[in-house]
N, C-alpha and C. Protein backbone atom coordinates (compact mmCIF):
# COMPACT_ATOMS: atom_id res chain seq x y z
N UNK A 1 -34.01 -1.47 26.34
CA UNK A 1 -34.52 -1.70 25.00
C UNK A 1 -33.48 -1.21 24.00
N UNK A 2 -33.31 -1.87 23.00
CA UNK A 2 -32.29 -2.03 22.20
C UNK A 2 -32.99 -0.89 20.87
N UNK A 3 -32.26 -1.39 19.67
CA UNK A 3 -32.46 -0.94 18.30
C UNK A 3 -32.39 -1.97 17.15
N UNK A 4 -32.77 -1.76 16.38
CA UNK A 4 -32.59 -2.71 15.19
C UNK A 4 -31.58 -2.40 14.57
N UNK A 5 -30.64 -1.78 14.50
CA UNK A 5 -29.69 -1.13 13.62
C UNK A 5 -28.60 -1.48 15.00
N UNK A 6 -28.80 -1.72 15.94
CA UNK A 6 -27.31 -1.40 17.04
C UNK A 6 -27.40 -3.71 17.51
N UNK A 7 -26.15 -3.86 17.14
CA UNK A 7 -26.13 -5.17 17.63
C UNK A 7 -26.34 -5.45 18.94
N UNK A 8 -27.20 -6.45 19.19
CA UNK A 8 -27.57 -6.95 20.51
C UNK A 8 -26.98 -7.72 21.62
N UNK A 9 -27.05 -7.47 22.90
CA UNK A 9 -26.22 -8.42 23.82
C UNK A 9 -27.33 -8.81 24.24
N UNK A 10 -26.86 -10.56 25.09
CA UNK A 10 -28.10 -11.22 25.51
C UNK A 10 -27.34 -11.51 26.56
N UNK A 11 -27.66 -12.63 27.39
CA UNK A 11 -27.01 -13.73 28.28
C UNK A 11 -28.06 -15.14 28.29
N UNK A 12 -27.39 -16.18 28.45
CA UNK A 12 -28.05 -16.98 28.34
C UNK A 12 -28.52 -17.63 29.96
N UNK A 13 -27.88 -17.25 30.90
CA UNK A 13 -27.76 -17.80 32.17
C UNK A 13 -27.01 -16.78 33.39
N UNK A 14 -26.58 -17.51 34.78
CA UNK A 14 -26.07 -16.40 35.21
C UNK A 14 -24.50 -16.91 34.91
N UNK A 15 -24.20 -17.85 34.06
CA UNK A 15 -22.77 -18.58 33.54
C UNK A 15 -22.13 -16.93 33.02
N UNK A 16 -21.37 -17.11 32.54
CA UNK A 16 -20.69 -16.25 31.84
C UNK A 16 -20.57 -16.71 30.17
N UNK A 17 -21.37 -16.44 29.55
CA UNK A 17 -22.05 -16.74 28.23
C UNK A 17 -22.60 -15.14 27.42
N UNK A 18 -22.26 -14.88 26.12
CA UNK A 18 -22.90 -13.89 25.76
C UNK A 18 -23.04 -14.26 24.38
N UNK A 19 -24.77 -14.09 24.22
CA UNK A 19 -25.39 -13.91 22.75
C UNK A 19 -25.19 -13.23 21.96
N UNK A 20 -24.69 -13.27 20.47
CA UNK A 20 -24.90 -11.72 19.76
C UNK A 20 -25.83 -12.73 18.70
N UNK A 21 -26.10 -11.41 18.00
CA UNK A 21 -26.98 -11.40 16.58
C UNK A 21 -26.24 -12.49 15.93
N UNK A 22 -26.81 -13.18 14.86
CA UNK A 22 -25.87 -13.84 13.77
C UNK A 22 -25.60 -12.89 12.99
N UNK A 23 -24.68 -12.24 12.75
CA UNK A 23 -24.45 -11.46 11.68
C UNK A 23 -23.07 -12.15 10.71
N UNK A 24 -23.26 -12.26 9.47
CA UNK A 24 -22.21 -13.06 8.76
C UNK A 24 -20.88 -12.07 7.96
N UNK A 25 -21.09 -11.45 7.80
CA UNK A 25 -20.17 -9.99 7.21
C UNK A 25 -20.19 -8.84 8.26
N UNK A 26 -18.49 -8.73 7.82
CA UNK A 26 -18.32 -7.07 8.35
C UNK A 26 -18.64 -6.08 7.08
N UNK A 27 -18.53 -4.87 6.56
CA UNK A 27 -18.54 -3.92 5.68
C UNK A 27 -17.34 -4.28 5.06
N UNK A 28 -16.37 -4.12 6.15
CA UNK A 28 -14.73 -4.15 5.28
C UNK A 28 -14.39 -5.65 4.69
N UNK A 29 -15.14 -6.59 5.32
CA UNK A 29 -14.76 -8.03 4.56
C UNK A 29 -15.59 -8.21 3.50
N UNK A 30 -16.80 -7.76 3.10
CA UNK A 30 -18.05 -7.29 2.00
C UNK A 30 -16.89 -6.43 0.92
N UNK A 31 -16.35 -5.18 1.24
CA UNK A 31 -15.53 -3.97 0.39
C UNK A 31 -14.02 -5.36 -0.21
N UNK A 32 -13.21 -5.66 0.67
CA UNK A 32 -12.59 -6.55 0.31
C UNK A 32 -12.40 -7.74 0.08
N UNK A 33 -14.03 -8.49 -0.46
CA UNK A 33 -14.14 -9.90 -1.31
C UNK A 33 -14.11 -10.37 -2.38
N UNK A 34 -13.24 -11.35 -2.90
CA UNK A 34 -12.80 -11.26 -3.87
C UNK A 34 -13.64 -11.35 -4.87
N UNK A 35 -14.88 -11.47 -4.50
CA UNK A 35 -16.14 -11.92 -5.57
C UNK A 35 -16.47 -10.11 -5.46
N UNK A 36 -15.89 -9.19 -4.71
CA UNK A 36 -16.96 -8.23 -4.61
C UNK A 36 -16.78 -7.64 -6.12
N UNK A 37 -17.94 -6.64 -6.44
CA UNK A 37 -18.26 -5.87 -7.42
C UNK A 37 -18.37 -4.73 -7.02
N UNK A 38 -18.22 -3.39 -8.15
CA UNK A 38 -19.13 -2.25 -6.77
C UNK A 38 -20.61 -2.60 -6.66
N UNK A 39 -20.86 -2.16 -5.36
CA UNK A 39 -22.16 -2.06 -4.41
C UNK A 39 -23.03 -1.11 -5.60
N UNK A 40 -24.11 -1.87 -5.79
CA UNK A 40 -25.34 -0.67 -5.93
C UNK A 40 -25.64 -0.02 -5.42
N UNK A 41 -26.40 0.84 -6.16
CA UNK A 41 -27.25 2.32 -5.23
C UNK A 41 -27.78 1.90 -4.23
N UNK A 42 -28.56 1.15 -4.55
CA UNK A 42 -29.97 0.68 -3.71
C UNK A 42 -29.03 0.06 -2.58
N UNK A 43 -28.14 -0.97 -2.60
CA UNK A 43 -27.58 -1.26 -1.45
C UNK A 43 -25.93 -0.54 -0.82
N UNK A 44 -25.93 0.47 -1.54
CA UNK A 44 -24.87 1.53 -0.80
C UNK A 44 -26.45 2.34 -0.39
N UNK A 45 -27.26 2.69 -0.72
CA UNK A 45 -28.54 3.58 0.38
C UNK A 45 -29.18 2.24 1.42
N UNK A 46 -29.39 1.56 1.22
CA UNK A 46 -29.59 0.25 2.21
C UNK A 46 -28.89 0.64 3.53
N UNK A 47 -27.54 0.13 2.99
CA UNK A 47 -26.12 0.48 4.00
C UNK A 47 -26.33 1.70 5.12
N UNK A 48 -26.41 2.40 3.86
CA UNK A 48 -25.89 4.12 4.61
C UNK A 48 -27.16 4.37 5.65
N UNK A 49 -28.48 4.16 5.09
CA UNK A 49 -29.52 4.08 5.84
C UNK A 49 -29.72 3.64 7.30
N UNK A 50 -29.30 2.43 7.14
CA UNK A 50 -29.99 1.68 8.36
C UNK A 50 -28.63 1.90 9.49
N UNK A 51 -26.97 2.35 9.18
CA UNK A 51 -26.39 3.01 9.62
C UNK A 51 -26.97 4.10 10.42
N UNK A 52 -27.02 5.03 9.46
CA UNK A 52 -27.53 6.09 10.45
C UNK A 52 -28.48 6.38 10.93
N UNK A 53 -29.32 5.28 10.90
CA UNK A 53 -30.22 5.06 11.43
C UNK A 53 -29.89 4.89 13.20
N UNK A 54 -29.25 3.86 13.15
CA UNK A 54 -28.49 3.02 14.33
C UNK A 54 -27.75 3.71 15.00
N UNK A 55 -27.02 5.11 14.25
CA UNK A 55 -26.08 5.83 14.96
C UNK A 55 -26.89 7.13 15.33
N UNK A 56 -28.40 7.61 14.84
CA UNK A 56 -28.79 8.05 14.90
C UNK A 56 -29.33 7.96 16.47
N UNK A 57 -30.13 6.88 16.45
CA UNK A 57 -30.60 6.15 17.64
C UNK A 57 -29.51 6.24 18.77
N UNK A 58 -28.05 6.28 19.07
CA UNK A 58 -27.04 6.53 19.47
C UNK A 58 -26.75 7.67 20.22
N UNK A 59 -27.11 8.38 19.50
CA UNK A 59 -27.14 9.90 19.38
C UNK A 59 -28.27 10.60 20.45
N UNK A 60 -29.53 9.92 20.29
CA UNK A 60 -30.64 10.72 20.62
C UNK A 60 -30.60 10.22 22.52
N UNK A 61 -29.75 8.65 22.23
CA UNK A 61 -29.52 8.19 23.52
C UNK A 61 -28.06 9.13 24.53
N UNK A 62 -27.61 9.57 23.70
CA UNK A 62 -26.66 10.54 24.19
C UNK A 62 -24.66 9.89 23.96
N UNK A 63 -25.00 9.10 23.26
CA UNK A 63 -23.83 7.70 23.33
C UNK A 63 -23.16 8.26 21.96
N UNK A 64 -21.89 8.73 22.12
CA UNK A 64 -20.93 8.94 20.91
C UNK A 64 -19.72 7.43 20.75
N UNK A 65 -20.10 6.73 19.72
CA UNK A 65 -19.59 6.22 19.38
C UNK A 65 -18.11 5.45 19.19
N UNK A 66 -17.64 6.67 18.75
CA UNK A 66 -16.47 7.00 18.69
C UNK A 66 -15.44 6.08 17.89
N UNK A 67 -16.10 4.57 16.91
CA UNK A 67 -15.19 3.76 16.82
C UNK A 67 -15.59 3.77 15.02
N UNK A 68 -16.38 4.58 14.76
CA UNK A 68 -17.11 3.73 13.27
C UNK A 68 -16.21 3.44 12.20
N UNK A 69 -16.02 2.26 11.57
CA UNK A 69 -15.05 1.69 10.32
C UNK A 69 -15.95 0.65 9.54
N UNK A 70 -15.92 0.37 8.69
CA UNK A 70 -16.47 -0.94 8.25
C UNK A 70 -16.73 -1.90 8.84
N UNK A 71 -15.88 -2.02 9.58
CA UNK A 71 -15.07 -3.48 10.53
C UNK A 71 -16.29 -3.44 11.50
N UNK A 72 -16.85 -2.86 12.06
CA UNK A 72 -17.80 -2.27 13.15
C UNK A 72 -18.96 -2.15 12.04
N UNK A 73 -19.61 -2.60 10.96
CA UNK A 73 -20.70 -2.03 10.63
C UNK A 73 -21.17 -3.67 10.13
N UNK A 74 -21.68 -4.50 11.18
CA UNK A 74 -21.95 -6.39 11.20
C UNK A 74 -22.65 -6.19 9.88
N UNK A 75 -23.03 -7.05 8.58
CA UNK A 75 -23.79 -7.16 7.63
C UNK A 75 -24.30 -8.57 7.85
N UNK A 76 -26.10 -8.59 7.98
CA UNK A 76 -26.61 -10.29 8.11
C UNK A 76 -26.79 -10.87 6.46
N UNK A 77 -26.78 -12.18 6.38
CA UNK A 77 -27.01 -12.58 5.31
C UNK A 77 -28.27 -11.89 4.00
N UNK A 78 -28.90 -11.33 5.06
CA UNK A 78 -30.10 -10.34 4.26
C UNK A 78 -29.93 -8.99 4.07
N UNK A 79 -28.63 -8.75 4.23
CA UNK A 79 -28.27 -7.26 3.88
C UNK A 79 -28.97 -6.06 5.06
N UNK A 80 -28.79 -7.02 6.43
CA UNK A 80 -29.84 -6.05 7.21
C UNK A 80 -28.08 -5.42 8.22
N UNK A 81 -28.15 -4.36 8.51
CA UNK A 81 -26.83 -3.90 9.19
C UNK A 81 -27.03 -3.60 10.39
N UNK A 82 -25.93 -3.55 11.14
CA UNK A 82 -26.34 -3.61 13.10
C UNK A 82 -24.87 -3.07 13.36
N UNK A 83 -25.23 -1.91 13.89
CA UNK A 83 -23.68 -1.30 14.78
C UNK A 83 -23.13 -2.02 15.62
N UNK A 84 -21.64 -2.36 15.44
CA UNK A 84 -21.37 -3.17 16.80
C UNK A 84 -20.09 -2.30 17.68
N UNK A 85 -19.46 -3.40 18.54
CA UNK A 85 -18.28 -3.02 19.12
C UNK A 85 -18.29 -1.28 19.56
N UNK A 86 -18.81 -0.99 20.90
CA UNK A 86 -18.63 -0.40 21.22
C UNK A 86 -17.96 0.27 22.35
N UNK A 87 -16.82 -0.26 22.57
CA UNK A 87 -15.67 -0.85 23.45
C UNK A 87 -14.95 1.06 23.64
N UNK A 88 -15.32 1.77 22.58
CA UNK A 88 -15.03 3.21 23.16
C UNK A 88 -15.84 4.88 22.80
N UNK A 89 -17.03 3.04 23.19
CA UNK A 89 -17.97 4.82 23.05
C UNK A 89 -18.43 5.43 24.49
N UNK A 90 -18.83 6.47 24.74
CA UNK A 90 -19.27 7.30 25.83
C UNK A 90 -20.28 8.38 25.66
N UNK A 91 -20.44 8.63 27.17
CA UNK A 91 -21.87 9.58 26.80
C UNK A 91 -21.27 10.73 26.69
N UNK A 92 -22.18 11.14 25.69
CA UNK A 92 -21.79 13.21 25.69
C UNK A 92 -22.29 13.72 26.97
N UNK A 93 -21.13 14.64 26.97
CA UNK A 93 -21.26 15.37 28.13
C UNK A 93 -21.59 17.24 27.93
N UNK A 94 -23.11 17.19 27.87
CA UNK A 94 -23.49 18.64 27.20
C UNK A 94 -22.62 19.91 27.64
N UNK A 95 -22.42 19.70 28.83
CA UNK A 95 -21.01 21.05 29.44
C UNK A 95 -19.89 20.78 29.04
N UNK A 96 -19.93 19.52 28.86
CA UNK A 96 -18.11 19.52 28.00
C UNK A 96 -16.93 20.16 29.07
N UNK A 97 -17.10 19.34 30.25
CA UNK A 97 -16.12 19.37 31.80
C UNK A 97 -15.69 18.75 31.65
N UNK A 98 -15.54 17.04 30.85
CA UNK A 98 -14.77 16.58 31.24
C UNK A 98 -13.89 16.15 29.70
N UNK A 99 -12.83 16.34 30.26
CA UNK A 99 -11.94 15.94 28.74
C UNK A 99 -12.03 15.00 28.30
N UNK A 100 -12.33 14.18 26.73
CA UNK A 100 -12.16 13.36 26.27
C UNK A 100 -10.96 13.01 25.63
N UNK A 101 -10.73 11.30 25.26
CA UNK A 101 -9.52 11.09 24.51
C UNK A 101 -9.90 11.29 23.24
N UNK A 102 -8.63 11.65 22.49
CA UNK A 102 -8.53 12.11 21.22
C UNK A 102 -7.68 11.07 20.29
N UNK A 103 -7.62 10.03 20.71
CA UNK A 103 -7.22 9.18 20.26
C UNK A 103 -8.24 8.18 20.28
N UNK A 104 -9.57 8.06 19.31
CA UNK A 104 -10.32 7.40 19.12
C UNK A 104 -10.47 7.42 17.88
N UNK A 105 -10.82 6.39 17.15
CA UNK A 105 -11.27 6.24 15.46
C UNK A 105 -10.17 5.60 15.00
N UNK A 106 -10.59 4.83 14.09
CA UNK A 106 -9.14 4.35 13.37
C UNK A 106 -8.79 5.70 12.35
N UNK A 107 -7.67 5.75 11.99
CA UNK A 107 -6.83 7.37 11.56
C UNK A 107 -8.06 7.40 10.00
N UNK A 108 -8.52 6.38 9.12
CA UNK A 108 -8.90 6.74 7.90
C UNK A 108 -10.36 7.52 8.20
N UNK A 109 -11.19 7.49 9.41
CA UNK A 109 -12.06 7.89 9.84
C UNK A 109 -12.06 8.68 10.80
N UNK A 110 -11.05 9.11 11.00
CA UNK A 110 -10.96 10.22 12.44
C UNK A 110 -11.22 11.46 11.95
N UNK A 111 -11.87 12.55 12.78
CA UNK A 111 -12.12 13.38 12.52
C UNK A 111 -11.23 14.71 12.68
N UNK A 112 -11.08 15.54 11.61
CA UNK A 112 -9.88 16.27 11.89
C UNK A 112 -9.63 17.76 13.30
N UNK A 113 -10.66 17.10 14.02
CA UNK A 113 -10.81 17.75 15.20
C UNK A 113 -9.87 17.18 16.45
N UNK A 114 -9.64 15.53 15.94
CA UNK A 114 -9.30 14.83 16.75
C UNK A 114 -7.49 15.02 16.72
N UNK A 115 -7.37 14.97 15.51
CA UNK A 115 -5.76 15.25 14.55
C UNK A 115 -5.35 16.31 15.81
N UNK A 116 -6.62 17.66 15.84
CA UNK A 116 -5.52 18.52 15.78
C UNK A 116 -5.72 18.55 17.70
N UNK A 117 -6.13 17.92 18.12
CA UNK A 117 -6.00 17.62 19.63
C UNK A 117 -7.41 17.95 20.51
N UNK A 118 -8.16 18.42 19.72
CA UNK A 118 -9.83 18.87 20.67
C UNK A 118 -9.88 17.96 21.56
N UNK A 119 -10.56 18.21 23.01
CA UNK A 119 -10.58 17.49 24.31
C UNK A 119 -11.99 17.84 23.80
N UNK A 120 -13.15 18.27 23.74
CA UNK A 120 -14.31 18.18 24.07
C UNK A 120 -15.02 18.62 22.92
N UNK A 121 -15.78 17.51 22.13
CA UNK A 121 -16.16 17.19 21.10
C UNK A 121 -17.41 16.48 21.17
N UNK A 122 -17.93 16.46 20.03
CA UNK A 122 -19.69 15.33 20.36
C UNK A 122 -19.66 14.77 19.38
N UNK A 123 -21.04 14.85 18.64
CA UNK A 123 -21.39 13.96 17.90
C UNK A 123 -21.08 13.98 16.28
N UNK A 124 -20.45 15.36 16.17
CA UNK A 124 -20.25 15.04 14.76
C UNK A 124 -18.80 14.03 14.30
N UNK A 125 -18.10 13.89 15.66
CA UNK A 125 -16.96 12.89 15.11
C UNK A 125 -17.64 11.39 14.71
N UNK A 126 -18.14 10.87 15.07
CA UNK A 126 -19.41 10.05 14.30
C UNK A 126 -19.87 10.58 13.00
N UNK A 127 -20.64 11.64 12.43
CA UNK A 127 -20.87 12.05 11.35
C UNK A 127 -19.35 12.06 10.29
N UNK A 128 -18.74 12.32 10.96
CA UNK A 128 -17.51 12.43 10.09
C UNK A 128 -16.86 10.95 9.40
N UNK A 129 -17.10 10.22 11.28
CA UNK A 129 -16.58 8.85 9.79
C UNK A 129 -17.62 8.27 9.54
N UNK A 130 -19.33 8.03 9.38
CA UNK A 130 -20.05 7.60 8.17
C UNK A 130 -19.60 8.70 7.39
N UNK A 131 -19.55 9.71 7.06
CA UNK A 131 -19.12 10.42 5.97
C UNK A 131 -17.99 9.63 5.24
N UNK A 132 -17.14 9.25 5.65
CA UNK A 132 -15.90 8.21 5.26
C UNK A 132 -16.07 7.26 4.65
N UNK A 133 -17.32 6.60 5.48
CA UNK A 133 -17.45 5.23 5.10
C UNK A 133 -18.53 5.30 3.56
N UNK A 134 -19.43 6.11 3.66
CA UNK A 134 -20.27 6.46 2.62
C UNK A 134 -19.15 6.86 1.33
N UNK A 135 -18.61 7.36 1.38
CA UNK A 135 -17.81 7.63 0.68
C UNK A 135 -16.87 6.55 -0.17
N UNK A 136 -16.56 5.78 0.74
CA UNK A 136 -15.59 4.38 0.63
C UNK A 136 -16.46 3.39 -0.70
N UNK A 137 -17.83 3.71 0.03
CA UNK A 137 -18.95 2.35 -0.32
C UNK A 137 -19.21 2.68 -1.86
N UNK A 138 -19.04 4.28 -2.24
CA UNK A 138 -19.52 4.66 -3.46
C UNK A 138 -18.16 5.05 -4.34
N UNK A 139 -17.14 5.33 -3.89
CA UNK A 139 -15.83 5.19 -5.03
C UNK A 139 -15.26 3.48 -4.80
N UNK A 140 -15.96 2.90 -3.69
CA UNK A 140 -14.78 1.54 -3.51
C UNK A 140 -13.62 1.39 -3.45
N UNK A 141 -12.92 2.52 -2.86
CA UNK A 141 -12.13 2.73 -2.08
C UNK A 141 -12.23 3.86 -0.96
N UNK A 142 -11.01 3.37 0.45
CA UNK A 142 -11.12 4.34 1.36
C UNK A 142 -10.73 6.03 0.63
N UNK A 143 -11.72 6.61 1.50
CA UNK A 143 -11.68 8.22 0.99
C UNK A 143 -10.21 8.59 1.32
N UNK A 144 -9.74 8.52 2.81
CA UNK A 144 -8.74 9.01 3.06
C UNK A 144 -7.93 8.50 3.73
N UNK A 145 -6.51 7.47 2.96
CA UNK A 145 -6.03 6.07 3.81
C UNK A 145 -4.44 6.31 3.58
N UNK A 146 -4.20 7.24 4.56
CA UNK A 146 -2.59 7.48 4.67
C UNK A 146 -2.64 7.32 6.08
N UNK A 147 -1.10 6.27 5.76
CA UNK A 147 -1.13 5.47 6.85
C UNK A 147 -0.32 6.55 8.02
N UNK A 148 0.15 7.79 7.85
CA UNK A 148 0.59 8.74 9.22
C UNK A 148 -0.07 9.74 9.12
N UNK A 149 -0.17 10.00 10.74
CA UNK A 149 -1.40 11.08 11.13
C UNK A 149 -0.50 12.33 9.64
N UNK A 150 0.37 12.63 9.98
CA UNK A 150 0.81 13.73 8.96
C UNK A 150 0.01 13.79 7.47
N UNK A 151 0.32 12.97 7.03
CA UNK A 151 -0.22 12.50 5.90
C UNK A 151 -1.85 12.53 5.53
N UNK A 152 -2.12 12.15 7.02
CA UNK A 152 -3.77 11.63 6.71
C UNK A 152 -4.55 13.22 6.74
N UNK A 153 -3.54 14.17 8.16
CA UNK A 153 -4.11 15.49 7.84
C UNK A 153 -4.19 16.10 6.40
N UNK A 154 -3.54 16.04 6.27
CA UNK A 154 -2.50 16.88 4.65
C UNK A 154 -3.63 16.25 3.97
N UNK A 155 -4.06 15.24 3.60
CA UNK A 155 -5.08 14.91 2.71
C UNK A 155 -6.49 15.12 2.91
N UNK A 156 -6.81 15.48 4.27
CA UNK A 156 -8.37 16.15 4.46
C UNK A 156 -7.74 17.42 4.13
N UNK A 157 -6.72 18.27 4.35
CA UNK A 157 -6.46 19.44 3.95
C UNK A 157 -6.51 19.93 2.12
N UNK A 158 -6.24 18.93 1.67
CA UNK A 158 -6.16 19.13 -0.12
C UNK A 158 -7.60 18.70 -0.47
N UNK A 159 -8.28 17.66 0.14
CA UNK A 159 -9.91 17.40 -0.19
C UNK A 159 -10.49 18.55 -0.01
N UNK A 160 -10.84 18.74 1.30
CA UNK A 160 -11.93 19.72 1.82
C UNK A 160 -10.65 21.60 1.99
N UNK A 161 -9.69 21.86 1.68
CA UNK A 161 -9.65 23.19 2.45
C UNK A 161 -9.13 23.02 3.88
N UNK A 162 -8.52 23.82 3.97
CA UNK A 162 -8.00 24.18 5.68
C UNK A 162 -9.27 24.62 6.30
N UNK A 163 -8.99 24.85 7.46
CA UNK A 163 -9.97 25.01 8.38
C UNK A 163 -9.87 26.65 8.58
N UNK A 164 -8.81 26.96 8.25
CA UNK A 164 -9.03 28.37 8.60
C UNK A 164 -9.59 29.14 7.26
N UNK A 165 -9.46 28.75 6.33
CA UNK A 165 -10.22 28.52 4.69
C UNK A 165 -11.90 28.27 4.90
N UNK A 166 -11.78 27.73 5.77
CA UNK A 166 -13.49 27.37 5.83
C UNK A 166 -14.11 28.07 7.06
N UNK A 167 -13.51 28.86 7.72
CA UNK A 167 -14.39 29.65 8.67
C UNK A 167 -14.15 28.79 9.80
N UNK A 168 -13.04 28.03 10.13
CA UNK A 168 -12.98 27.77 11.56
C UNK A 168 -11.74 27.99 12.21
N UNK A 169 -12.04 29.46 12.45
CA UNK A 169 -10.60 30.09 13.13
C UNK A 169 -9.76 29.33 14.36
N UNK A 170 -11.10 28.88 14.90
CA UNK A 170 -10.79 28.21 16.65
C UNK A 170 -9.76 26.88 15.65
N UNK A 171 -9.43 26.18 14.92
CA UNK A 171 -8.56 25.12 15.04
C UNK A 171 -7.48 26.14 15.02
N UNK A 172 -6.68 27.02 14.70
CA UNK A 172 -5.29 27.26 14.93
C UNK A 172 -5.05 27.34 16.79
N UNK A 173 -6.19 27.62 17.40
CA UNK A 173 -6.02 27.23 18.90
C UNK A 173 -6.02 25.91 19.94
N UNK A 174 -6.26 25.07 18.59
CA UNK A 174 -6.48 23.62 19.05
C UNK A 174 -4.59 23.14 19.52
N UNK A 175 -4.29 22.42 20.53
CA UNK A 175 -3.35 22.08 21.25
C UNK A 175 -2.43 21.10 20.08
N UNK A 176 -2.85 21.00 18.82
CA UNK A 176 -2.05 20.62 17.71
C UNK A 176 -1.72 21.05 16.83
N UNK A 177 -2.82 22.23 16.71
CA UNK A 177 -2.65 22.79 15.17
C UNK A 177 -1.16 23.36 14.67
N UNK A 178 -0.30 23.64 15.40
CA UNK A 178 0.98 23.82 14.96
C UNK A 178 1.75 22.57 14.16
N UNK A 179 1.40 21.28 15.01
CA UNK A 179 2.29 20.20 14.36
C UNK A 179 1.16 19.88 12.78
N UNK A 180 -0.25 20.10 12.81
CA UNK A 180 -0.77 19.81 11.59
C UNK A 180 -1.38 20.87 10.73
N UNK A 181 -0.67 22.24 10.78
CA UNK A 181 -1.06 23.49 9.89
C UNK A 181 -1.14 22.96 8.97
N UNK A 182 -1.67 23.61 8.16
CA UNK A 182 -1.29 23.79 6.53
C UNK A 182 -0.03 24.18 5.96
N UNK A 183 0.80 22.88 5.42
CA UNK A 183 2.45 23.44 4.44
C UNK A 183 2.23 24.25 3.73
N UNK A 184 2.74 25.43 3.51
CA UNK A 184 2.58 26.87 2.34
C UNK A 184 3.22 26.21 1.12
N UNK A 185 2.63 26.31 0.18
CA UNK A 185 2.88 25.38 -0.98
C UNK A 185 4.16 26.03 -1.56
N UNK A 186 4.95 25.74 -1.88
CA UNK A 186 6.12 26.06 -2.64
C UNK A 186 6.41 25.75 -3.48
């Protein structure tokens, strides 16, 4: 049993045939149309809603995502939204034995856990990029779109604070944090 918020697979036969939803828009082809306007409230909370709704549902199933962008968030002609493409998501693993890749998310939505090399992570790297994308939907532009990992750190670092600024000592032990410290301002 599926969700209303998570796009559907079908089959039609034992052919090799697969159904999806009609869905007519991605998020990011909606953000970059040339007719677009900014999004209203009501349908940036629409959006964000039935999102995390879907990723919510995700979640409770034990399934981290791991891919969320616009591009991945199908929009139907009725403004109804359905998670798709989940080509690298996996289940959480509550003991956290087995290492995950850290090379998941596209870089404007990755979570800066991932930057600095964490092997065993859950569900808030999901929270982190709807945080992104919510964000995107209500300035209408991406929050944080530098195109090298260097760069893209350095700019969650000037938004939000370092991590060791915010009470999370454990990233200077993360297997990257040297190549993505914080530059001492000069």
């Amino acid at each position: 049993a599926g969700h209303d918020h998570i796009i559907a697979l079908g089959t039609v036969s034992k052919q090799d045939y697969i159904v999806l939803d009609c869905m007519v828009h991605d998020l990011r082809g909606l953000l970059n149309s040339e007719h677009h306007m900014f999004f209203s409230h009501a349908q940036i909370k629409g959006y964000a809603m039935q999102a995390l709704k879907g990723i919510g549902w995700c979640h409770v199933k034990k399934v981290i995502h791991r891919d969320l962008k616009p591009e991945n968030l199908l929009v139907s002609k009725d403004n109804y939204v359905k998670i798709a493409d989940f080509g690298m998501a996996c289940f959480y693993d509550p003991d956290r034995q087995t290492p995950m890749n850290t090379t998941v998310c596209a870089p404007w939505y990755r979570a800066p856990e991932l930057f600095l090399g964490a092997s065993h992570y859950a569900y808030e790297i999901d929270v982190w990029s709807m945080g992104c994308i919510l964000a995107e939907l209500v300035a209408d532009t991406p929050l944080l779109n530098r195109y090298f990992e260097e760069e893209q750190v350095g700019a969650i670092w000037r938004l939000l604070g370092t991590p060791l600024e915010n009470g999370w000592p454990q990233a200077a032990e993360l297997p990257h944090w040297e190549k993505h410290a914080p530059k001492e301002a000069t």
